[in-house]
PDB file of N, CA and C in Angstrom:
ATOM      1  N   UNK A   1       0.849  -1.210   0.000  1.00  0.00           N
ATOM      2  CA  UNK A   1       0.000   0.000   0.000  1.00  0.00           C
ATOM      3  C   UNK A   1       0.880   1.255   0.000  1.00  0.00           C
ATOM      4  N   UNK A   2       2.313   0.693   0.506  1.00  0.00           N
ATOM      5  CA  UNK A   2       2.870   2.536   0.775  1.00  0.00           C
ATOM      6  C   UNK A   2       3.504   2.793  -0.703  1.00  0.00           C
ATOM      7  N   UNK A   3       3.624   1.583  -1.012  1.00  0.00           N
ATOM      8  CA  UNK A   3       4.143   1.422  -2.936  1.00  0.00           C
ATOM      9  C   UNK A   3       3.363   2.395  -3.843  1.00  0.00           C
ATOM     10  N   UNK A   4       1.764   2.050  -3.761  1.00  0.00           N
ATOM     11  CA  UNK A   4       0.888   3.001  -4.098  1.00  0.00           C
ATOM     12  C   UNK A   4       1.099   3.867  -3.659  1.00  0.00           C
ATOM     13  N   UNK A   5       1.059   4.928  -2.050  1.00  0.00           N
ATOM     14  CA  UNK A   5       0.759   5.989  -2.250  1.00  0.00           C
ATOM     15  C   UNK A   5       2.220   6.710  -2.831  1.00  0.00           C
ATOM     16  N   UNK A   6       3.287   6.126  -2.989  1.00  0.00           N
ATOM     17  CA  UNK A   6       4.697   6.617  -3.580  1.00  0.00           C
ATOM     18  C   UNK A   6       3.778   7.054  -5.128  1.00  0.00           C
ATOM     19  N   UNK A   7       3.561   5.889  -5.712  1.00  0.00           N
ATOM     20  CA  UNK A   7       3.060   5.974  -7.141  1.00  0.00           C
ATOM     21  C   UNK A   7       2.283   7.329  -7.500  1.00  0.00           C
ATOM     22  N   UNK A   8       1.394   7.498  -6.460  1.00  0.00           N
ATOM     23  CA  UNK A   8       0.405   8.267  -6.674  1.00  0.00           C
ATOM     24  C   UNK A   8       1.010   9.679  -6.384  1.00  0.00           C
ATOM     25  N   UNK A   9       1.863  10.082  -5.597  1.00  0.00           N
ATOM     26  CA  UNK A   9       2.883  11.173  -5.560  1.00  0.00           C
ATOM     27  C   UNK A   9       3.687  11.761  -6.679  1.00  0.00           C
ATOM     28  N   UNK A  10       4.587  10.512  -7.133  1.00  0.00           N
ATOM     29  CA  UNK A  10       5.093  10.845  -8.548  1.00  0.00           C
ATOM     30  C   UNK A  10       3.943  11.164  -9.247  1.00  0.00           C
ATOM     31  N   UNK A  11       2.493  10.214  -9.826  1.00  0.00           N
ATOM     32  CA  UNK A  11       1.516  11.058 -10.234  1.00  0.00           C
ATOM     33  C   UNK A  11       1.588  12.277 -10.863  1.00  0.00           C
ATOM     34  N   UNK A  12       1.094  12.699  -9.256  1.00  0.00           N
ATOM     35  CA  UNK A  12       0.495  14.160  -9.069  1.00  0.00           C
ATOM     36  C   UNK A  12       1.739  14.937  -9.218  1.00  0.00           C
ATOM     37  N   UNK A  13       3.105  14.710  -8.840  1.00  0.00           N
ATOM     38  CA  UNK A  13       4.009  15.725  -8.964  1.00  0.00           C
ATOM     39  C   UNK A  13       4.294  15.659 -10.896  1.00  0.00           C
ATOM     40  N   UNK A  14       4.241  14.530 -11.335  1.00  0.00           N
ATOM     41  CA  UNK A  14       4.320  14.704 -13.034  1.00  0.00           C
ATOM     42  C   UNK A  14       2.909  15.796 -13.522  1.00  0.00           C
ATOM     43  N   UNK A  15       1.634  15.524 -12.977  1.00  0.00           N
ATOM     44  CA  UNK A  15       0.896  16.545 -13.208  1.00  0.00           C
ATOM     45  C   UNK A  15       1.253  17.960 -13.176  1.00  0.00           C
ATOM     46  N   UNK A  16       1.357  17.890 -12.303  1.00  0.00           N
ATOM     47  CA  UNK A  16       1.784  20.066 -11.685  1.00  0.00           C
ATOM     48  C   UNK A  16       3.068  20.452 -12.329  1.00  0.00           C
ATOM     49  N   UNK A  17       3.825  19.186 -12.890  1.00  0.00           N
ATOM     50  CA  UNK A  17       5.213  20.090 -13.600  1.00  0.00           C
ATOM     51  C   UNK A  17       4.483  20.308 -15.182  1.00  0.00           C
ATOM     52  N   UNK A  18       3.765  18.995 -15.543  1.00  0.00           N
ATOM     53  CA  UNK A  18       3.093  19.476 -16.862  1.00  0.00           C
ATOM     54  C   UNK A  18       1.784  20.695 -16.832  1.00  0.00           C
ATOM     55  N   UNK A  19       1.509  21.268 -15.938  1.00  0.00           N
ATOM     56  CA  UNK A  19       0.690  22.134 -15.865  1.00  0.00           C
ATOM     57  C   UNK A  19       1.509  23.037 -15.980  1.00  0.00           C
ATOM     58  N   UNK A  20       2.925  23.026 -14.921  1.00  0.00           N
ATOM     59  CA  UNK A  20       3.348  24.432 -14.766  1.00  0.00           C
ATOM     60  C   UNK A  20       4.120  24.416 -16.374  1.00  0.00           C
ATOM     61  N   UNK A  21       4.271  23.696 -17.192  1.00  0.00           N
ATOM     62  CA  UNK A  21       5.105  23.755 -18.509  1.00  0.00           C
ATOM     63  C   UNK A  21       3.629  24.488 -19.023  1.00  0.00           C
TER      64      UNK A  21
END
């Protein structure tokens, strides 16, 4: 489960750098 919430971090941090691009 902590595998996931790692996953889900990278995620969201790949989101907000492609937003901020």
């Amino acid at each position: 489960m902590q595998r996931n919430k790692e996953v889900k971090i990278k995620f969201s941090a790949c989101l907000i750098a492609n937003k901020l691009r």
